[in-house]
C-alpha atoms as a PDB file:
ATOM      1  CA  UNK A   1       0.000   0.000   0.000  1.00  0.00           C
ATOM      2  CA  UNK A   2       1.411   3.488  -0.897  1.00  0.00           C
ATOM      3  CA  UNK A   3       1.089   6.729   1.078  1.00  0.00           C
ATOM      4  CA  UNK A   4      -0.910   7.500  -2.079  1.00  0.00           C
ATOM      5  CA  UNK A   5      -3.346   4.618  -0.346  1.00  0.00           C
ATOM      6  CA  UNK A   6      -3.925   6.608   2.811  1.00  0.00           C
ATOM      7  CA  UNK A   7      -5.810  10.306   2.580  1.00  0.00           C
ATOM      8  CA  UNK A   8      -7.115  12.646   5.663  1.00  0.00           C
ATOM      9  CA  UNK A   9     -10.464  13.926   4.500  1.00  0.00           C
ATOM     10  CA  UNK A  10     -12.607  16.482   6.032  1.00  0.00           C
ATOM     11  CA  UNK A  11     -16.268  15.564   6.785  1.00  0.00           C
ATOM     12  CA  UNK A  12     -19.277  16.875   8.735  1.00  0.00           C
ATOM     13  CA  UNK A  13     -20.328  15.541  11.745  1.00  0.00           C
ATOM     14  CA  UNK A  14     -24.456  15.160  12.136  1.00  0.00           C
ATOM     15  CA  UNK A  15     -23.796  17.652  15.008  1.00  0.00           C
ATOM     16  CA  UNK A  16     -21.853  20.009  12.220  1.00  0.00           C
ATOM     17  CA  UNK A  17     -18.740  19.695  13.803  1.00  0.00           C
ATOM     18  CA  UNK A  18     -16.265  19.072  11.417  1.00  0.00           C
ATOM     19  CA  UNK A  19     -14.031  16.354  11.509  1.00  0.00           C
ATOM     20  CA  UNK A  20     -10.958  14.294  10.328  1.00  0.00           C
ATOM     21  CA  UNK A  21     -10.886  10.368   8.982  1.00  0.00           C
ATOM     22  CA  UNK A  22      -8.506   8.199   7.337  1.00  0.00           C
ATOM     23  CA  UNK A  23      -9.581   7.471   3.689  1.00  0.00           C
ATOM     24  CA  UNK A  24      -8.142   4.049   2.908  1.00  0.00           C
ATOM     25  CA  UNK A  25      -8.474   3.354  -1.057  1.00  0.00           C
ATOM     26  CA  UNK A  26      -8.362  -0.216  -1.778  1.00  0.00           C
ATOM     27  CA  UNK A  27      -8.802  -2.431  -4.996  1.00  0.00           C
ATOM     28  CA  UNK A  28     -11.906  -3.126  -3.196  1.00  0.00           C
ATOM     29  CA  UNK A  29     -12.936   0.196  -2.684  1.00  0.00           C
ATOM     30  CA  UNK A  30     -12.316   3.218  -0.416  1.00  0.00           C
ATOM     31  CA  UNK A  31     -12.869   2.880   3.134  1.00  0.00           C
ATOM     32  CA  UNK A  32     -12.789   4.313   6.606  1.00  0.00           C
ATOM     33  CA  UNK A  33     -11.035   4.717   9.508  1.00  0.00           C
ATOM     34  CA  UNK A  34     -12.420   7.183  12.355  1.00  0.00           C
ATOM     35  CA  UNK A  35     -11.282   7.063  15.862  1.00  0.00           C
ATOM     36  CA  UNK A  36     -15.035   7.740  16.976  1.00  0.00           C
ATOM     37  CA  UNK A  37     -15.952   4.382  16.005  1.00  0.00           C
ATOM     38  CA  UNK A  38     -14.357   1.226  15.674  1.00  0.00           C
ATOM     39  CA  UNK A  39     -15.779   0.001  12.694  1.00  0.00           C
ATOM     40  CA  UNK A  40     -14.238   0.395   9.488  1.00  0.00           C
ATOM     41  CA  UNK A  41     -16.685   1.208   6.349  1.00  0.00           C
ATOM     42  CA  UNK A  42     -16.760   1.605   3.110  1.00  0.00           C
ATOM     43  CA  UNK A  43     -17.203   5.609   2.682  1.00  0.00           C
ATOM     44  CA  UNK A  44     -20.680   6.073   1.358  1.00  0.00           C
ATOM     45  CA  UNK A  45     -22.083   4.325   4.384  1.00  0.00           C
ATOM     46  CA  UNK A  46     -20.387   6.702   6.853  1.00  0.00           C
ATOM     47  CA  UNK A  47     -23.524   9.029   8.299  1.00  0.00           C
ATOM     48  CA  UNK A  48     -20.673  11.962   7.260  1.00  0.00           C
ATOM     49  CA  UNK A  49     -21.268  15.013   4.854  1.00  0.00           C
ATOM     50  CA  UNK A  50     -18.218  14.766   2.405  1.00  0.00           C
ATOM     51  CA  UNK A  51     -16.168  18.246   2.804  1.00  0.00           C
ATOM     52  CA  UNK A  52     -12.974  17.618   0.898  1.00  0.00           C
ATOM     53  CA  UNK A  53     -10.101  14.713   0.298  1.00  0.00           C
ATOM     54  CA  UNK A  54      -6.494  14.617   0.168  1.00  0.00           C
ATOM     55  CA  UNK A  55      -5.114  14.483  -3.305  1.00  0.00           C
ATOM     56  CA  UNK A  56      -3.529  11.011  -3.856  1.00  0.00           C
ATOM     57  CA  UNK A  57      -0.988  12.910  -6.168  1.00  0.00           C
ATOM     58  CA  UNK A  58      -0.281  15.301  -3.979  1.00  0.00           C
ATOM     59  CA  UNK A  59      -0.937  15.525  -0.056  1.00  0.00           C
ATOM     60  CA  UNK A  60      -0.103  19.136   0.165  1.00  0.00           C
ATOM     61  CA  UNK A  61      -3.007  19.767  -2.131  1.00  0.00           C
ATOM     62  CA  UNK A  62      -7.018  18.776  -0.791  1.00  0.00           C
ATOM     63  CA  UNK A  63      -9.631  18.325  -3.450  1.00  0.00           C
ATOM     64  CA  UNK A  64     -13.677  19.278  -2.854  1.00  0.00           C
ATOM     65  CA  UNK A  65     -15.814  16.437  -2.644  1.00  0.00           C
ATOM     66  CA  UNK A  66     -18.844  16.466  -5.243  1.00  0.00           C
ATOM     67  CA  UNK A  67     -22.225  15.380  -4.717  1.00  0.00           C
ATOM     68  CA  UNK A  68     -21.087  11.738  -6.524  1.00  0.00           C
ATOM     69  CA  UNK A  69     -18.381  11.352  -3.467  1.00  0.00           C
ATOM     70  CA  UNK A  70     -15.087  10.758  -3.199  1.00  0.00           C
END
């Protein structure tokens, strides 16, 4: 797995907090890790509003997340 593997992304608590997670992208998809829980899920079935993503090219740089996800 490359660092390229492994992205902080910004989401939005229910609360509106906002809040940091491990983005894990896999061959089988992209998943979480979030110290508030200690389940690991596939992103879309976080309860999270999507803010913005790492950029796998570049983690200096942080992409917006669309409507379609991540």
């Amino acid at each position: 797995m490359s660092h390229s593997s492994l992205l902080l992304s910004e989401v939005v608590m229910r609360s509106g907090e906002h809040h940091l997670v491990l983005l894990v992208r896999t061959s089988s998809g992209d998943f979480v890790l979030d110290n508030l829980t200690p389940r690991v899920k596939p992103w879309s079935r976080t309860p999270y509003r999507w803010v913005r993503v790492q950029s796998a090219g570049n983690v200096g740089l942080w992409a917006t997340v669309g409507r379609e996800g991540v």
